[in-house]
Structures are given as structure tokens and as C-alpha cells.
N, C-alpha and C. Protein backbone atom coordinates (compact mmCIF):
# COMPACT_ATOMS: atom_id res chain seq x y z
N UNK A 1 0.83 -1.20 0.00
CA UNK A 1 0.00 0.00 0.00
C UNK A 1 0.86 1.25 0.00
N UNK A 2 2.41 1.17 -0.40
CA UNK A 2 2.93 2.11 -0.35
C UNK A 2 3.95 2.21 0.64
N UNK A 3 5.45 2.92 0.34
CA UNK A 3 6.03 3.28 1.88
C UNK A 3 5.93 4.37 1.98
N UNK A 4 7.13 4.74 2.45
CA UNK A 4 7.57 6.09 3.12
C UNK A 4 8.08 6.65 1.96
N UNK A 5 8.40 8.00 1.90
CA UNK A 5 8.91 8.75 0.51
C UNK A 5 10.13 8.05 0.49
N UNK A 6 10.84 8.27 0.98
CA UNK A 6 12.34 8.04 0.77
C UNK A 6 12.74 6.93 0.14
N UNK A 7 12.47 5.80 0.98
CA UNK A 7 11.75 4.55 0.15
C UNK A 7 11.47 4.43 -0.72
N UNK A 8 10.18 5.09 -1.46
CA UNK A 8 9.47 5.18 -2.56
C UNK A 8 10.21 5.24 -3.53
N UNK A 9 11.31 6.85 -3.37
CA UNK A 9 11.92 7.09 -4.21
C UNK A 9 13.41 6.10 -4.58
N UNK A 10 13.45 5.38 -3.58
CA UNK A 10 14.73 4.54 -3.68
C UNK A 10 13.94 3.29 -4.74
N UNK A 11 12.79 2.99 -4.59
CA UNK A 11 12.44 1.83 -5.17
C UNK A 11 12.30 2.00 -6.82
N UNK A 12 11.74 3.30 -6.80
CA UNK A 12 11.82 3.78 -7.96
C UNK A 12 12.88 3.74 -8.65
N UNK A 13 13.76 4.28 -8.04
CA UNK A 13 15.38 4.49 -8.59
C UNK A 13 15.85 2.80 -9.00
N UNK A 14 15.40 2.01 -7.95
CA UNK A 14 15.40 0.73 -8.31
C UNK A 14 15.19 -0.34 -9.15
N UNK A 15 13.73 0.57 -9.53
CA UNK A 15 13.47 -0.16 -11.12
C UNK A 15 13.79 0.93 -12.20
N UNK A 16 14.27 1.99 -12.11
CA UNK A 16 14.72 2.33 -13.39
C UNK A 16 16.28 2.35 -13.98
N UNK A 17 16.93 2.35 -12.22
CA UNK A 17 18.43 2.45 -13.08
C UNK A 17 18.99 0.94 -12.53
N UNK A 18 18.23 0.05 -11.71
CA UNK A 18 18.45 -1.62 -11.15
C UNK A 18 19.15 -1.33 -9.98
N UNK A 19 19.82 -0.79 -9.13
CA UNK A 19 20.40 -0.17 -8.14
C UNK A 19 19.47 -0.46 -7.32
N UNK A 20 20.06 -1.62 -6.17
CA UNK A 20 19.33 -2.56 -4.89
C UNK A 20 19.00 -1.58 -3.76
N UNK A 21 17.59 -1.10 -3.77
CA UNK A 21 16.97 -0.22 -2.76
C UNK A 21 17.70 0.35 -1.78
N UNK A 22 18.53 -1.14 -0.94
CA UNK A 22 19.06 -1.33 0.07
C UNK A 22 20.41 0.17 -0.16
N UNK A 23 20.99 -0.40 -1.24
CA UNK A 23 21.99 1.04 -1.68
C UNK A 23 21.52 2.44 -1.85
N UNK A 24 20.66 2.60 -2.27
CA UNK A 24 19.53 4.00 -2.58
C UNK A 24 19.91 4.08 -1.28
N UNK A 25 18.66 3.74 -0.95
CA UNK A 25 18.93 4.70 0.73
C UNK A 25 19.62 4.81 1.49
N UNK A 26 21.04 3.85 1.39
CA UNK A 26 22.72 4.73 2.25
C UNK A 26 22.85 5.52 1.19
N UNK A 27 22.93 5.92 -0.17
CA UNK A 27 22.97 6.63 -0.62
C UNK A 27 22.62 7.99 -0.09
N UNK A 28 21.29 7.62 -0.39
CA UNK A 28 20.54 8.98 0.39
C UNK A 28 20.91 9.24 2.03
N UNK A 29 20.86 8.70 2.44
CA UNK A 29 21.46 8.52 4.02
C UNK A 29 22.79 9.84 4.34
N UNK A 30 23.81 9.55 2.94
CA UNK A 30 24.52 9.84 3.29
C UNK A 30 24.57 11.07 2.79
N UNK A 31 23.85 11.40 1.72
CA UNK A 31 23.77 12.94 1.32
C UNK A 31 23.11 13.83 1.98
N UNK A 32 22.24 12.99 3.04
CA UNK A 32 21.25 13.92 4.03
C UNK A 32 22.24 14.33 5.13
N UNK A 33 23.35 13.26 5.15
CA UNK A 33 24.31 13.07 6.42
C UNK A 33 25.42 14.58 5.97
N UNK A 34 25.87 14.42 5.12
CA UNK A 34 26.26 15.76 4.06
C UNK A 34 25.42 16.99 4.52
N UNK A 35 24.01 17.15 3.89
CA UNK A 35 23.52 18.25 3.92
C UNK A 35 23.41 18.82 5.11
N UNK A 36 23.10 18.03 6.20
CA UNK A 36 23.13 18.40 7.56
C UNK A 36 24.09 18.93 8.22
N UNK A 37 25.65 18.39 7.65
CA UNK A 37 26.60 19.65 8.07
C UNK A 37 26.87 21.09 7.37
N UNK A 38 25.66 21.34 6.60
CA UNK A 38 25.77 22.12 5.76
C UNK A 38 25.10 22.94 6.26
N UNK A 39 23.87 22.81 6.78
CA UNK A 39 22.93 22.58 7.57
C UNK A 39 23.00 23.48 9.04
N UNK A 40 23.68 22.62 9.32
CA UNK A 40 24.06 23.38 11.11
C UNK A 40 25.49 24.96 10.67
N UNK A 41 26.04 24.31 9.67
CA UNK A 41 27.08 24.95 9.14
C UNK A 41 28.51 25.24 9.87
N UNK A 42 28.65 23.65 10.60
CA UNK A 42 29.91 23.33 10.62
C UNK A 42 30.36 21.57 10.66
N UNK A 43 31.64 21.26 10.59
CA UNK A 43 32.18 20.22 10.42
C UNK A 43 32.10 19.49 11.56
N UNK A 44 30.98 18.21 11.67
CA UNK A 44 30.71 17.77 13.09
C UNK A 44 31.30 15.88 12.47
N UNK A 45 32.68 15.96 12.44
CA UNK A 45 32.78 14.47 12.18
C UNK A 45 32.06 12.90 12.89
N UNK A 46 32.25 13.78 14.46
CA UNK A 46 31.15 12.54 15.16
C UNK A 46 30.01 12.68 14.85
N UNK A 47 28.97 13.65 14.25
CA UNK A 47 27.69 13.44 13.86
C UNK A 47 27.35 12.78 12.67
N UNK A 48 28.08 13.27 11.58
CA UNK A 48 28.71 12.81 10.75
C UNK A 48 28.89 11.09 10.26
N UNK A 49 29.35 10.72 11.27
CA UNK A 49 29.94 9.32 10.92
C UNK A 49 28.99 8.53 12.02
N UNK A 50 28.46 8.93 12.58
CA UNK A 50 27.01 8.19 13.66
C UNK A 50 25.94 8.13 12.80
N UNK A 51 26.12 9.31 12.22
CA UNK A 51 24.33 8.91 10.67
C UNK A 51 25.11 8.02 9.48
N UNK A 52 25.90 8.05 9.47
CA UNK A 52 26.84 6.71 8.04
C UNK A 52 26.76 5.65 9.01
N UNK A 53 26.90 5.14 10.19
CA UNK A 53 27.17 4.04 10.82
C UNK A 53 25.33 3.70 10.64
N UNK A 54 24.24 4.64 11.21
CA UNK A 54 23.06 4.25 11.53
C UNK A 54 22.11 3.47 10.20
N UNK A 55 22.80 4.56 9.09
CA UNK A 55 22.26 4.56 7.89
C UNK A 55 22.58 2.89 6.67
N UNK A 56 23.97 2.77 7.31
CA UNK A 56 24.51 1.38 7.11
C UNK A 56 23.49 0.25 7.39
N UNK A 57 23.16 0.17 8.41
CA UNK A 57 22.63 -0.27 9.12
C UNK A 57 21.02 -0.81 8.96
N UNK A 58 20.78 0.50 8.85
CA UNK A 58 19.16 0.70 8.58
C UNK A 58 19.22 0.40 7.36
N UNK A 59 19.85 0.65 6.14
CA UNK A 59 19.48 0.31 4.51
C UNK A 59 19.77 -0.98 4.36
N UNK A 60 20.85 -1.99 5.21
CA UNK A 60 20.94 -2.98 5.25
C UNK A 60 19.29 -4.21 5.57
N UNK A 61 18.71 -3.08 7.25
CA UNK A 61 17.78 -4.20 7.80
C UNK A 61 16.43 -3.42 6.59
N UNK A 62 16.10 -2.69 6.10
CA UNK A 62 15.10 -2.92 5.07
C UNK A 62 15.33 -3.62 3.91
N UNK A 63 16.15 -4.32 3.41
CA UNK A 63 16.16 -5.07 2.69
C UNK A 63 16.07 -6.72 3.21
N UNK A 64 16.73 -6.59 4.38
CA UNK A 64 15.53 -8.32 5.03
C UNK A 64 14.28 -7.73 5.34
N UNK A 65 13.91 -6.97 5.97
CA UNK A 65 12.70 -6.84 6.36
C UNK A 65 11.70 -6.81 5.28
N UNK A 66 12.31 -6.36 3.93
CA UNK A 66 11.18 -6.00 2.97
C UNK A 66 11.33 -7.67 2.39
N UNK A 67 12.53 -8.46 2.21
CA UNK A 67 12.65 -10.04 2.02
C UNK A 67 11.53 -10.71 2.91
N UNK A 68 11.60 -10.83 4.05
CA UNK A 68 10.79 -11.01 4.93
C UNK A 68 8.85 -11.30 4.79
N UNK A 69 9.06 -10.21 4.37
CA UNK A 69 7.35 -9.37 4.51
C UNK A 69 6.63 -10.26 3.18
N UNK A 70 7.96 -10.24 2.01
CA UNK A 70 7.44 -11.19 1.13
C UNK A 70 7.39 -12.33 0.96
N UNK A 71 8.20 -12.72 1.74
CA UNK A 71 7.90 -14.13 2.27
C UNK A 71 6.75 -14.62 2.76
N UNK A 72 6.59 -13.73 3.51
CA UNK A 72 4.88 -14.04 4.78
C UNK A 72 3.57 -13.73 4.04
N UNK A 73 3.97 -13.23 2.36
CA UNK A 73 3.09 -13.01 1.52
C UNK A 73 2.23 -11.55 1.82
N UNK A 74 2.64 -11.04 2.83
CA UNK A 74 1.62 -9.47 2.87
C UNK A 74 1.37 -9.32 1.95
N UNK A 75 2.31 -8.52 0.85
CA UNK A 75 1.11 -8.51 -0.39
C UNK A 75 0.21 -8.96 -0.90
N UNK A 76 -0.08 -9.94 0.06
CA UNK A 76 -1.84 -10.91 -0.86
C UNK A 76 -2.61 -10.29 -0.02
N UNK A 77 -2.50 -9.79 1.05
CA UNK A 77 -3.33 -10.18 2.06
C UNK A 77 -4.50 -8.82 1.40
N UNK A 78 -5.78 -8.86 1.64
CA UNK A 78 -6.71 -8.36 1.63
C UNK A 78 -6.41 -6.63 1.57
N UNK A 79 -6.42 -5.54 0.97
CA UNK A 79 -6.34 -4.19 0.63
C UNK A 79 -6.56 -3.29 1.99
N UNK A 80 -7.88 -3.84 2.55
CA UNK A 80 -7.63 -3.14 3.70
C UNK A 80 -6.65 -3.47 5.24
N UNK A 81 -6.65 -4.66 4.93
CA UNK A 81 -5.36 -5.24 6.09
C UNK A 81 -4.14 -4.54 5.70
N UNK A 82 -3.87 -4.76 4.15
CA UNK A 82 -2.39 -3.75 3.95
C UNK A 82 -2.72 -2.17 4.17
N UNK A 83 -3.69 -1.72 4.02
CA UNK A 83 -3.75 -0.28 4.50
C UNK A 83 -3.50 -0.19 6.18
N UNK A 84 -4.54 -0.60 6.75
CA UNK A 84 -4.42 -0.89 7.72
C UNK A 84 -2.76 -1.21 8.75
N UNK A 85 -1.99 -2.17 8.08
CA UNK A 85 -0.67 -2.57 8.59
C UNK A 85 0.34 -1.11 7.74
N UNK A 86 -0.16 -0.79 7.12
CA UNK A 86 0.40 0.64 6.28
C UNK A 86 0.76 1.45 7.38
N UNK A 87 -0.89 1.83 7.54
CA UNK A 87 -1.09 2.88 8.19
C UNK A 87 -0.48 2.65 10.28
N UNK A 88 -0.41 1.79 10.35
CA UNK A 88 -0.04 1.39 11.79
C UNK A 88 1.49 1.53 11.76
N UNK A 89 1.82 1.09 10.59
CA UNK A 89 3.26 1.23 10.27
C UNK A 89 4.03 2.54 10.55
N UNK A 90 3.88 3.36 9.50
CA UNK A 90 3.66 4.97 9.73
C UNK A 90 3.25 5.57 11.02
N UNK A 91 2.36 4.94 12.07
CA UNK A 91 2.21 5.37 13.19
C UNK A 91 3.36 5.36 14.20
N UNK A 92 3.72 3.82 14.01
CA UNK A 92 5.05 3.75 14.85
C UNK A 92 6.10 4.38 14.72
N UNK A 93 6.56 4.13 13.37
CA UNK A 93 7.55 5.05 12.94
C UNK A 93 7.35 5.80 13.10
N UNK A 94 6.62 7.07 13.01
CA UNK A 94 6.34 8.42 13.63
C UNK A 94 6.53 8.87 15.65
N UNK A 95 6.49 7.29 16.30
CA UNK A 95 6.24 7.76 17.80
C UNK A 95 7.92 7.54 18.04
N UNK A 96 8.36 6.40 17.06
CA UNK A 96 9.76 6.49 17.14
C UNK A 96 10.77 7.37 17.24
N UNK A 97 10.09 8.22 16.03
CA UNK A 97 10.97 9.50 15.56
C UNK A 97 10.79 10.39 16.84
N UNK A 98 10.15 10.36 17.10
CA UNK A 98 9.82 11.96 18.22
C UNK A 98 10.44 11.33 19.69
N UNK A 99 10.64 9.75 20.07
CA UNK A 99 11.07 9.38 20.76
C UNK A 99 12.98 9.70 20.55
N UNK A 100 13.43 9.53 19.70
CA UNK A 100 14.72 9.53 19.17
C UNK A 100 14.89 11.30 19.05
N UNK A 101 14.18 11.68 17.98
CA UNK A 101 14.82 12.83 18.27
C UNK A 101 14.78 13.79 19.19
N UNK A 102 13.82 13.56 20.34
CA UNK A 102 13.72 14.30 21.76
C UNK A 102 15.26 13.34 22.44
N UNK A 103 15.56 12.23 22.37
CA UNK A 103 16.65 12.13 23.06
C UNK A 103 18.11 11.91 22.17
N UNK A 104 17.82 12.42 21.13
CA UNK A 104 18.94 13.39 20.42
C UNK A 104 20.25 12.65 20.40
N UNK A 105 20.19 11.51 20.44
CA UNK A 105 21.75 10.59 20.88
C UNK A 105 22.46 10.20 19.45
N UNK A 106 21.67 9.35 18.40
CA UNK A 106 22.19 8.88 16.80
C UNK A 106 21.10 8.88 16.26
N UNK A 107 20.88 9.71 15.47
CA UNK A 107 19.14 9.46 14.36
C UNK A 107 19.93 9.12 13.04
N UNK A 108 18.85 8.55 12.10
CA UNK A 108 18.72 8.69 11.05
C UNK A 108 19.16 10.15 10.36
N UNK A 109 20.17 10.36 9.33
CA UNK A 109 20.39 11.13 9.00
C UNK A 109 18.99 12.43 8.65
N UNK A 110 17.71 11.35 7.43
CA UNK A 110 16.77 12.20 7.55
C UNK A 110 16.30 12.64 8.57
N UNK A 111 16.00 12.16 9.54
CA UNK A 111 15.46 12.34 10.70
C UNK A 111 16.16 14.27 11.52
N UNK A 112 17.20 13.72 11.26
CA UNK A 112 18.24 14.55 11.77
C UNK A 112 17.99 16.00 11.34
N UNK A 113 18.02 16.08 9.48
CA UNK A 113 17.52 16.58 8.73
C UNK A 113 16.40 17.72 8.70
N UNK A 114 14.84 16.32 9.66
CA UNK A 114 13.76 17.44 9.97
C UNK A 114 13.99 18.24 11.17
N UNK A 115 14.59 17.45 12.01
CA UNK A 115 15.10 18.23 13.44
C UNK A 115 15.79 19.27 13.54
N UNK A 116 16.87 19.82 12.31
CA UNK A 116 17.75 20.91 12.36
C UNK A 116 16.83 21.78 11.58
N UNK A 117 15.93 21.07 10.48
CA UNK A 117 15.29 22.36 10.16
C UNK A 117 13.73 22.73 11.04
N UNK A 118 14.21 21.96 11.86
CA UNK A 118 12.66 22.60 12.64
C UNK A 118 13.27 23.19 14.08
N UNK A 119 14.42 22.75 14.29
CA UNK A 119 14.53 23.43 15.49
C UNK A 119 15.79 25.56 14.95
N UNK A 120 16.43 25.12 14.21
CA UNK A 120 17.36 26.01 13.73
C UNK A 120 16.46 26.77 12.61
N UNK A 121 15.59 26.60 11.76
CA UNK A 121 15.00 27.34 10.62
C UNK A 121 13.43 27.82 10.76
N UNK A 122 12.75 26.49 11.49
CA UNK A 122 11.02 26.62 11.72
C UNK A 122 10.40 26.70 12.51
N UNK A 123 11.08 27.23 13.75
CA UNK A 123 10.69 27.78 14.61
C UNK A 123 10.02 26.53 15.44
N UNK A 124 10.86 24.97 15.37
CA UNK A 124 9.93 23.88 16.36
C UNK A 124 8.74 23.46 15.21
N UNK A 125 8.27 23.87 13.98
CA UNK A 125 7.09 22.99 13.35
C UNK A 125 7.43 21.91 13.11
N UNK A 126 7.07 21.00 13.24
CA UNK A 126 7.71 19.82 12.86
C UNK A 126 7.07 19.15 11.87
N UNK A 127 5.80 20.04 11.26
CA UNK A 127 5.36 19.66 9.97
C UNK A 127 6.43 20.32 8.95
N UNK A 128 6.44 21.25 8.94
CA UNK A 128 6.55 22.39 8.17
C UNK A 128 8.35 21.50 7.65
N UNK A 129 9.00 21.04 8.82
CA UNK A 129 10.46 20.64 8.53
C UNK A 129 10.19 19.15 7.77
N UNK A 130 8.94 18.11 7.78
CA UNK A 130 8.43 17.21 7.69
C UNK A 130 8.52 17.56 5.37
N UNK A 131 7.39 17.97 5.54
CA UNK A 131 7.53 18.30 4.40
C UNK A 131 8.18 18.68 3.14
N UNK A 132 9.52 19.54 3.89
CA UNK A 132 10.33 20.18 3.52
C UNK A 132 11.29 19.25 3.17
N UNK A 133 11.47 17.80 3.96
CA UNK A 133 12.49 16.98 3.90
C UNK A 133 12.12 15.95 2.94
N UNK A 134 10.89 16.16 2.50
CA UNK A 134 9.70 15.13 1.83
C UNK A 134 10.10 15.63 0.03
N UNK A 135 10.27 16.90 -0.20
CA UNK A 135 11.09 17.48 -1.38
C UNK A 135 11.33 16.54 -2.19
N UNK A 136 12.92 16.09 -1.70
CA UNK A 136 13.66 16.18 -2.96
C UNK A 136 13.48 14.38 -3.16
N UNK A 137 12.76 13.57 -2.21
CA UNK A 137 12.16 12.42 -2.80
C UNK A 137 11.12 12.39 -3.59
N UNK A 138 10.37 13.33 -3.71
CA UNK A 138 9.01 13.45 -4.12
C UNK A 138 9.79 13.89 -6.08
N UNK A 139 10.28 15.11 -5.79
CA UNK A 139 11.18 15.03 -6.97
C UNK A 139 11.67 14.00 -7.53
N UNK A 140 12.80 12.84 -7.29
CA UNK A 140 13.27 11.85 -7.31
C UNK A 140 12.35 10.77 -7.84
N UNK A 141 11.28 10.87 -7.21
CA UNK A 141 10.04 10.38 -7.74
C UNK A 141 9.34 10.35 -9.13
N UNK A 142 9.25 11.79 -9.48
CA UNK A 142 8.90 12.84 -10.87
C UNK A 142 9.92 11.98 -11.69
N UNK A 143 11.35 12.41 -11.59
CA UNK A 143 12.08 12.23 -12.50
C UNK A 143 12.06 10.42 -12.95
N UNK A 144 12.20 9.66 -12.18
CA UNK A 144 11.66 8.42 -12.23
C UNK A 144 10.68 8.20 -13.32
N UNK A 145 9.64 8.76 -12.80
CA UNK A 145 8.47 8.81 -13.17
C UNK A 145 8.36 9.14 -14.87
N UNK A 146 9.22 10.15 -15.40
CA UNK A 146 9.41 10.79 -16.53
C UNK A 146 10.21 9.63 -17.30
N UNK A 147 11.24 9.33 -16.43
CA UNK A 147 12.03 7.65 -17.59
C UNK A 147 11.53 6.95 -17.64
N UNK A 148 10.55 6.39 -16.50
CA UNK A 148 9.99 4.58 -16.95
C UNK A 148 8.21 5.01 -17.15
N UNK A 149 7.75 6.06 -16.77
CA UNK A 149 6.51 5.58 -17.23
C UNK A 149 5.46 5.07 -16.05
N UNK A 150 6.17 4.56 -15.48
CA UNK A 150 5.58 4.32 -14.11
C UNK A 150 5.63 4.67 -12.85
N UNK A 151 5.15 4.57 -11.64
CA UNK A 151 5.81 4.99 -9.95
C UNK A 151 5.13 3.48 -9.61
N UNK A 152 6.17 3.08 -8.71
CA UNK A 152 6.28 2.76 -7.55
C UNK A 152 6.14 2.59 -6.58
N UNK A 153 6.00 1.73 -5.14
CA UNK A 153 5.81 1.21 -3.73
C UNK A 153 5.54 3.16 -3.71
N UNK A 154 4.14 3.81 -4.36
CA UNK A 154 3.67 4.97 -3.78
C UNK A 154 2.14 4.48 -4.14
N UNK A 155 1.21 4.49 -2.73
CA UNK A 155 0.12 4.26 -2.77
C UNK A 155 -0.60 5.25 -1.57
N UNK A 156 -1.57 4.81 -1.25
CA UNK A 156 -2.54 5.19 -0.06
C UNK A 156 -1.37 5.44 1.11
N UNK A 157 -0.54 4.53 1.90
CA UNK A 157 0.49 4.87 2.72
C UNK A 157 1.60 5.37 2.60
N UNK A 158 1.39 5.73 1.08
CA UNK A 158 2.67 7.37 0.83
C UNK A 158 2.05 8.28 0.82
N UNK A 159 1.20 8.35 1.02
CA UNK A 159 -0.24 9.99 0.84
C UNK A 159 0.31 10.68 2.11
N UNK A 160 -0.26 9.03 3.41
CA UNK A 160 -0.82 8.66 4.62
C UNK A 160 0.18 9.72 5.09
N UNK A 161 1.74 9.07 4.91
CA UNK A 161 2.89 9.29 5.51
C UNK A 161 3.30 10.51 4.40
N UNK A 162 2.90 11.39 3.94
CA UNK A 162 3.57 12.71 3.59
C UNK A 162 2.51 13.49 4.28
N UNK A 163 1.05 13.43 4.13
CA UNK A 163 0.23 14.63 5.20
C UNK A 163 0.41 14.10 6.29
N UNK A 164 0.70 13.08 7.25
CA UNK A 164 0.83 12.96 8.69
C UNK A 164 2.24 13.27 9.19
N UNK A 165 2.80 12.48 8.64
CA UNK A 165 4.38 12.17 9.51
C UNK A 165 4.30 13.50 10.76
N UNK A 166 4.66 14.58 10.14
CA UNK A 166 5.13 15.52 10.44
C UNK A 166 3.63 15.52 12.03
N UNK A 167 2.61 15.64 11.63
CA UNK A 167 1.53 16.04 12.65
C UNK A 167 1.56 15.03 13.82
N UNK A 168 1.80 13.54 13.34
CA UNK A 168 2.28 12.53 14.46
C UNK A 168 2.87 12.60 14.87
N UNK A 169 4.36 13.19 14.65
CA UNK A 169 5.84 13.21 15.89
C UNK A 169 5.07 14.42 16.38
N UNK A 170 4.50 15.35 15.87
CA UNK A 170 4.04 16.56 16.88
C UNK A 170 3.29 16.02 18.07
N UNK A 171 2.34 15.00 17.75
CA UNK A 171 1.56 14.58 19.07
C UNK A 171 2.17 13.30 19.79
N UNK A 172 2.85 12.99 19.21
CA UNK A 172 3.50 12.38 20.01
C UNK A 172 4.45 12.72 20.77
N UNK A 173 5.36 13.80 20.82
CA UNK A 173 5.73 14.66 21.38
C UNK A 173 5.26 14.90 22.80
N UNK A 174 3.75 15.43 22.20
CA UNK A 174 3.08 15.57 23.20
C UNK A 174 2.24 14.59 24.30
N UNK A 175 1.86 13.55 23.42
CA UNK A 175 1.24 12.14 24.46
C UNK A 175 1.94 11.35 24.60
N UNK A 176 2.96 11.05 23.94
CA UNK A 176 3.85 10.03 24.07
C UNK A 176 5.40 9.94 24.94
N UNK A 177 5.23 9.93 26.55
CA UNK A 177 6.03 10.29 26.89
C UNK A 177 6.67 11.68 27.26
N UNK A 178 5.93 12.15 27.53
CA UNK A 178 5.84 14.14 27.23
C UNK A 178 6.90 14.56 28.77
N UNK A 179 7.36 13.87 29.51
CA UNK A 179 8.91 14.54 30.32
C UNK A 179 9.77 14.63 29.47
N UNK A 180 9.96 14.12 28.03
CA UNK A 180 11.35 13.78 27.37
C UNK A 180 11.30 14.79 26.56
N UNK A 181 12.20 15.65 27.13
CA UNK A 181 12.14 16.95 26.03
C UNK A 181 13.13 17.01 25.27
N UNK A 182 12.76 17.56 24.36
CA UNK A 182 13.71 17.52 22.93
C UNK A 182 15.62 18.80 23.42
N UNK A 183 16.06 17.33 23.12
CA UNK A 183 17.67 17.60 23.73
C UNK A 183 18.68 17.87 22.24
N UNK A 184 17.73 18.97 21.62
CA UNK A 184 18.59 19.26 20.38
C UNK A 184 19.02 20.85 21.14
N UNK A 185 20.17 20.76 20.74
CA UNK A 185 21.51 22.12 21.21
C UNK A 185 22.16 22.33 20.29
N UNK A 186 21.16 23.79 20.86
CA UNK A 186 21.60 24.88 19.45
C UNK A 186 22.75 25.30 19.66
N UNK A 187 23.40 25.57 20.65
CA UNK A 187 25.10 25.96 21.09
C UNK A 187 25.80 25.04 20.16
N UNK A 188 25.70 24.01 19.97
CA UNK A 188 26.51 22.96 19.23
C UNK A 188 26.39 22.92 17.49
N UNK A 189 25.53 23.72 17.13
CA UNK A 189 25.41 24.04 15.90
C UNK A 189 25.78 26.07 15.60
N UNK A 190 25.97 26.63 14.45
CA UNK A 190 26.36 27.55 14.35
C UNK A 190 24.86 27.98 13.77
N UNK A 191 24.25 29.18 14.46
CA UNK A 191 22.71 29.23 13.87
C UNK A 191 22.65 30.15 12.79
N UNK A 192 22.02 30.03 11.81
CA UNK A 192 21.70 30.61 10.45
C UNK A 192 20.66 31.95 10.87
């Protein structure tokens, strides 16, 4: 029923230039890992090399996990069960994010990404940085889209997860654990 953009756009990239998802997104991982010192606008090698270690990592376990899933046949299963497991999907991942980036220790480079531009550029929206980070996959997407003719793992739970993401880590923020306050330090970045 669709993933997450980033995803999307990696899968895409996947069937048009054959380049194993799993690579797309350290790819991307690492250019977000890039932009982010660009970003804060200085040279943070330990931040740096904690989003390449995480990103390793993570592009590695979605490619069993997505092995996995097809194994157990999800894709057969009934339209609204995959919306449904879509959409629950996207939920978690969203309570995750706001869990991680309130305790600010190793995120996901994107992750990282919405956090510097919501805490350093957007004044704390965490839609507004949500969206913003949603860009240049959505693009990535287009251009895809323009060579083969087709899109890609983008359905109902890529809609789901481009108008929510951003509004779920906000409330979760707020219901989920709400002593854990967001331990992003702006002293440690140079502010724009």
C-alpha cells in the first residue's frame, strides 16, 4: 500500500536504473548526512559518521525486512489489512521519531535533517520541517516517473505518511512520553 517517501523514491530508482533499494537509501542517508553539516554549518565528524554508521545499518535491515514481509506473503493479504498494517506502520515510525529525536543521541540522518530544520530554521514545526524533507524524494520520484513511465511502492500509505508524519511526531511529542524533552543544542550548531 505504499512506503515512506524516501523509500518510494529509492524503489523507484530501483526499477529504473536496477540499483538494490538497500543502496539507494545509504545513498541517500549519506547525502542527508552531508547536507546536515551544511545545515548546522559546521564540520561535526562525530555526527557525521554516527548517521553513516546508523544509515549502514538501517538500509541494510530494510532489505531483510522488505525479504521477509514477502515471504509471509503481505502482499496478498486483503487491501484493507495492507492499509491498515500501512497505516499502523507509519504510526510507529512516527512515535519512534519523536522518541529519538527528543533524546537526540544517533538518528537517522533524515530524521536529523527534519530536526535541524525545525529546530534552527522553523521555529519547532515539525510539519513544516516534515515536508520540507519530503522534497527532494518526491522530486526523485517525478524524474523516475518521466524515464519509466511508471511509480512505484507509492500508494494510499505514501499519501498517509507525507500529510501525517510531520503532525504525528508533533503529538507524540506531546502524548507520548511528554517529560522527554527535545535535547537538540543549538550551542553545538552555528545558527543561520
Amino acid at each position: 500500500m505504499g512506503s515512506g517517501v524516501w523509500t518510494a523514491a529509492a524503489v523507484n530508482l530501483n526499477m529504473w536504473l536496477g540499483v538494490n533499494v538497500g543502496t539507494m537509501l545509504f545513498v541517500f542517508g549519506v547525502a542527508n548526512a552531508l547536507t546536515n553539516l551544511i545545515l548546522i554549518k559546521k564540520i561535526d565528524i562525530k555526527r557525521f559518521v554516527a548517521e553513516v554508521l546508523y544509515i549502514l545499518f538501517f538500509s541494510y535491515f530494510v532489505d531483510i525486512f522488505t525479504n521477509l514481509l514477502t515471504m509471509a506473503g503481505v502482499q496478498h493479504l486483503p487491501m484493507l489489512v495492507r492499509t491498515l498494517i500501512s497505516f499502523s506502520g507509519v504510526a510507529c515510525f512516527c512515535i519512534a521519531i519523536s522518541l529519538y529525536q527528543r533524546a537526540n543521541i544517533v538518528m537517522h540522518p533524515n530524521d536529523d535533517t527534519t530536526n535541524i530544520l525545525r529546530f534552527l530554521y522553523l521555529k519547532g514545526n515539525s510539519t513544516a520541517a516534515q515536508i520540507i524533507d519530503f522534497i527532494p524524494p518526491i522530486l526523485i520520484v517525478v524524474v523516475a516517473f518521466v524515464a519509466t513511465h511508471s511509480i512505484y511502492a507509492v500508494n494510499i500509505g505514501t499519501l498517509f505518511s507525507i500529510l501525517l508524519n510531520g503532525i504525528l511526531i508533533a503529538e507524540s511529542d506531546k502524548l507520548i512520553w511528554p517529560s522527554l524533552k527535545h535535547n537538540f543544542k543549538t550551542e553545538d550548531v552555528q545558527e543561520g
